[in-house]
C-alpha atoms as a PDB file:
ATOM      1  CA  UNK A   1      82.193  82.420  53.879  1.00  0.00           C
ATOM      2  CA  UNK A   2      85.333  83.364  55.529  1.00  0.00           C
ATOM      3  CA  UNK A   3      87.403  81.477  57.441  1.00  0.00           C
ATOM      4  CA  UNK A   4      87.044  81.403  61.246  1.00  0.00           C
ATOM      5  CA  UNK A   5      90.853  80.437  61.913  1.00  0.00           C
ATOM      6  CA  UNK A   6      91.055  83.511  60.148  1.00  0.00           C
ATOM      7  CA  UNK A   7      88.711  85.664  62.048  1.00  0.00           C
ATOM      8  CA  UNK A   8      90.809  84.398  65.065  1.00  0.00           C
ATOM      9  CA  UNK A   9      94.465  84.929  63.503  1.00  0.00           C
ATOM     10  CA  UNK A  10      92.458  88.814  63.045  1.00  0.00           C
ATOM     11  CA  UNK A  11      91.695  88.999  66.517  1.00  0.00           C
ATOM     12  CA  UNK A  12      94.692  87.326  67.902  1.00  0.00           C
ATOM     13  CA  UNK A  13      96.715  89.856  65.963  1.00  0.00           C
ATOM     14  CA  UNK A  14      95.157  93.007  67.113  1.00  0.00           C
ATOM     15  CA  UNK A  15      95.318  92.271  70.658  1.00  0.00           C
ATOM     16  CA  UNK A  16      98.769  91.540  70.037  1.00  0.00           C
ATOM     17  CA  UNK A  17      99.553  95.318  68.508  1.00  0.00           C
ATOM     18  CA  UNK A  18      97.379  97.049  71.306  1.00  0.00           C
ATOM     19  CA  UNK A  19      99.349  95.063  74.127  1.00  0.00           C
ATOM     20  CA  UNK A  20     102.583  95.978  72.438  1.00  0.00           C
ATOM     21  CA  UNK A  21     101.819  99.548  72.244  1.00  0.00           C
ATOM     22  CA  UNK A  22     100.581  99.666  75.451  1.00  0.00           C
ATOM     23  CA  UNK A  23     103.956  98.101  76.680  1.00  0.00           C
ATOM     24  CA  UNK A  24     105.847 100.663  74.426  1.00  0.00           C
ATOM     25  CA  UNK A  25     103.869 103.928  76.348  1.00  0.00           C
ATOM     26  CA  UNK A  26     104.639 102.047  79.202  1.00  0.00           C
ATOM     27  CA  UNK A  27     108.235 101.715  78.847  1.00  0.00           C
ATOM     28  CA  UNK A  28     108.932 105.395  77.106  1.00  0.00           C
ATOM     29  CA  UNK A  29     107.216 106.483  81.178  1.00  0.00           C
ATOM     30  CA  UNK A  30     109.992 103.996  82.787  1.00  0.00           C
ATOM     31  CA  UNK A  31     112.471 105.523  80.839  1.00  0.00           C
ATOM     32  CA  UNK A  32     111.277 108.973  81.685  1.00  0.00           C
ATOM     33  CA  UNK A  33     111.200 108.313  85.428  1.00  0.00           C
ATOM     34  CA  UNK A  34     114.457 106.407  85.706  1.00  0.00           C
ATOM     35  CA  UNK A  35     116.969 109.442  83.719  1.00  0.00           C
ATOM     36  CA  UNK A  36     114.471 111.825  86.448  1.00  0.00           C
ATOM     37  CA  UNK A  37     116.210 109.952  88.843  1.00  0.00           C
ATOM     38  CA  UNK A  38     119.458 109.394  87.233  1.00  0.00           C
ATOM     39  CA  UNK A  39     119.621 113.033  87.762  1.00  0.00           C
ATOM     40  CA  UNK A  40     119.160 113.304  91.493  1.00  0.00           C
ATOM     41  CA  UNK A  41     121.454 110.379  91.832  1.00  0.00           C
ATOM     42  CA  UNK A  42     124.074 112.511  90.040  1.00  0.00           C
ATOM     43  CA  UNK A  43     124.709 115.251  93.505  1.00  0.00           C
ATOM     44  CA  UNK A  44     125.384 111.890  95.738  1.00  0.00           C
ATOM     45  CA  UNK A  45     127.329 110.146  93.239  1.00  0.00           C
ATOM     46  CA  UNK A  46     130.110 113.679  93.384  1.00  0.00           C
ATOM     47  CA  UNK A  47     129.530 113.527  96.937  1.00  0.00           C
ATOM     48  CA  UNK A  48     130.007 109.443  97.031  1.00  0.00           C
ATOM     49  CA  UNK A  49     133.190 110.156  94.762  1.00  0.00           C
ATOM     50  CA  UNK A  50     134.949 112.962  96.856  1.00  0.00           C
ATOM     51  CA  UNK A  51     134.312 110.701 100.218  1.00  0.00           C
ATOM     52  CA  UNK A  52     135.693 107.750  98.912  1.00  0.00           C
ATOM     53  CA  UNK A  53     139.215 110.052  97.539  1.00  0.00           C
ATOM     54  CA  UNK A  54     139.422 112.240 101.480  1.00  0.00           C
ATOM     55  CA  UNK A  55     139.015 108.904 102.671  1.00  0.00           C
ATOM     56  CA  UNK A  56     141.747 107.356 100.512  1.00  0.00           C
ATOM     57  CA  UNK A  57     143.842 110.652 101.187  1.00  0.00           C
ATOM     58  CA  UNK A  58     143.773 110.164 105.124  1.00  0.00           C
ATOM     59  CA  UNK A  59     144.318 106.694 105.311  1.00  0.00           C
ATOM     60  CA  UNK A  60     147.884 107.510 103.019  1.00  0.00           C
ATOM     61  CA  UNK A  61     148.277 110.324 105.650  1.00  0.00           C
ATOM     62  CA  UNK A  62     147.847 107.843 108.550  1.00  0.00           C
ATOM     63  CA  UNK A  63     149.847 105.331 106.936  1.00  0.00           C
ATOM     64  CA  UNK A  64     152.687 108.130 106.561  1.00  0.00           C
ATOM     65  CA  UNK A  65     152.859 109.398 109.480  1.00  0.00           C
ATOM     66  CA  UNK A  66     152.249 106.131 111.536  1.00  0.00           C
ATOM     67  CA  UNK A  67     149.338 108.112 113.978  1.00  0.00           C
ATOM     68  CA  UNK A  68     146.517 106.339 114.081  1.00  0.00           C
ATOM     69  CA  UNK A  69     143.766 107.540 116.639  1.00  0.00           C
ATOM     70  CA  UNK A  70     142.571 105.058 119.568  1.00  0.00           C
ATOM     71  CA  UNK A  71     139.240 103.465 118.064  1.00  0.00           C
ATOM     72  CA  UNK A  72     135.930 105.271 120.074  1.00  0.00           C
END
């Protein structure tokens, strides 16, 4: 006769694995999407980058040349 705690440990145990390898194919799809959309982020990260340095090179300009345009 076996043992029912057995049986259960059994049971427990293989709904454990299936939820974990359901979890893993879930994640490995995450991952998938997120670098998809690491890679359209990459275009407005450059563009992000070059704003941020003209906007850095004006404001020296300004600074330099002490002309600073009435606010709108």
């Amino acid at each position: 006769m076996e043992n029912p705690h057995d049986q259960q440990h059994k049971a427990l145990l293989n709904r454990i694995a299936a939820n974990v390898g359901k979890l893993n194919t879930t994640v490995k799809e995450l991952n998938t999407r997120v670098e998809a959309m690491n890679k359209k982020n990459k275009d407005i990260a450059a563009l992000a980058h070059t704003w941020s340095a003209y906007n850095a090179s004006v404001n020296i300009h300004l600074e330099s040349t002490k002309h600073f345009p009435e606010p709108l």
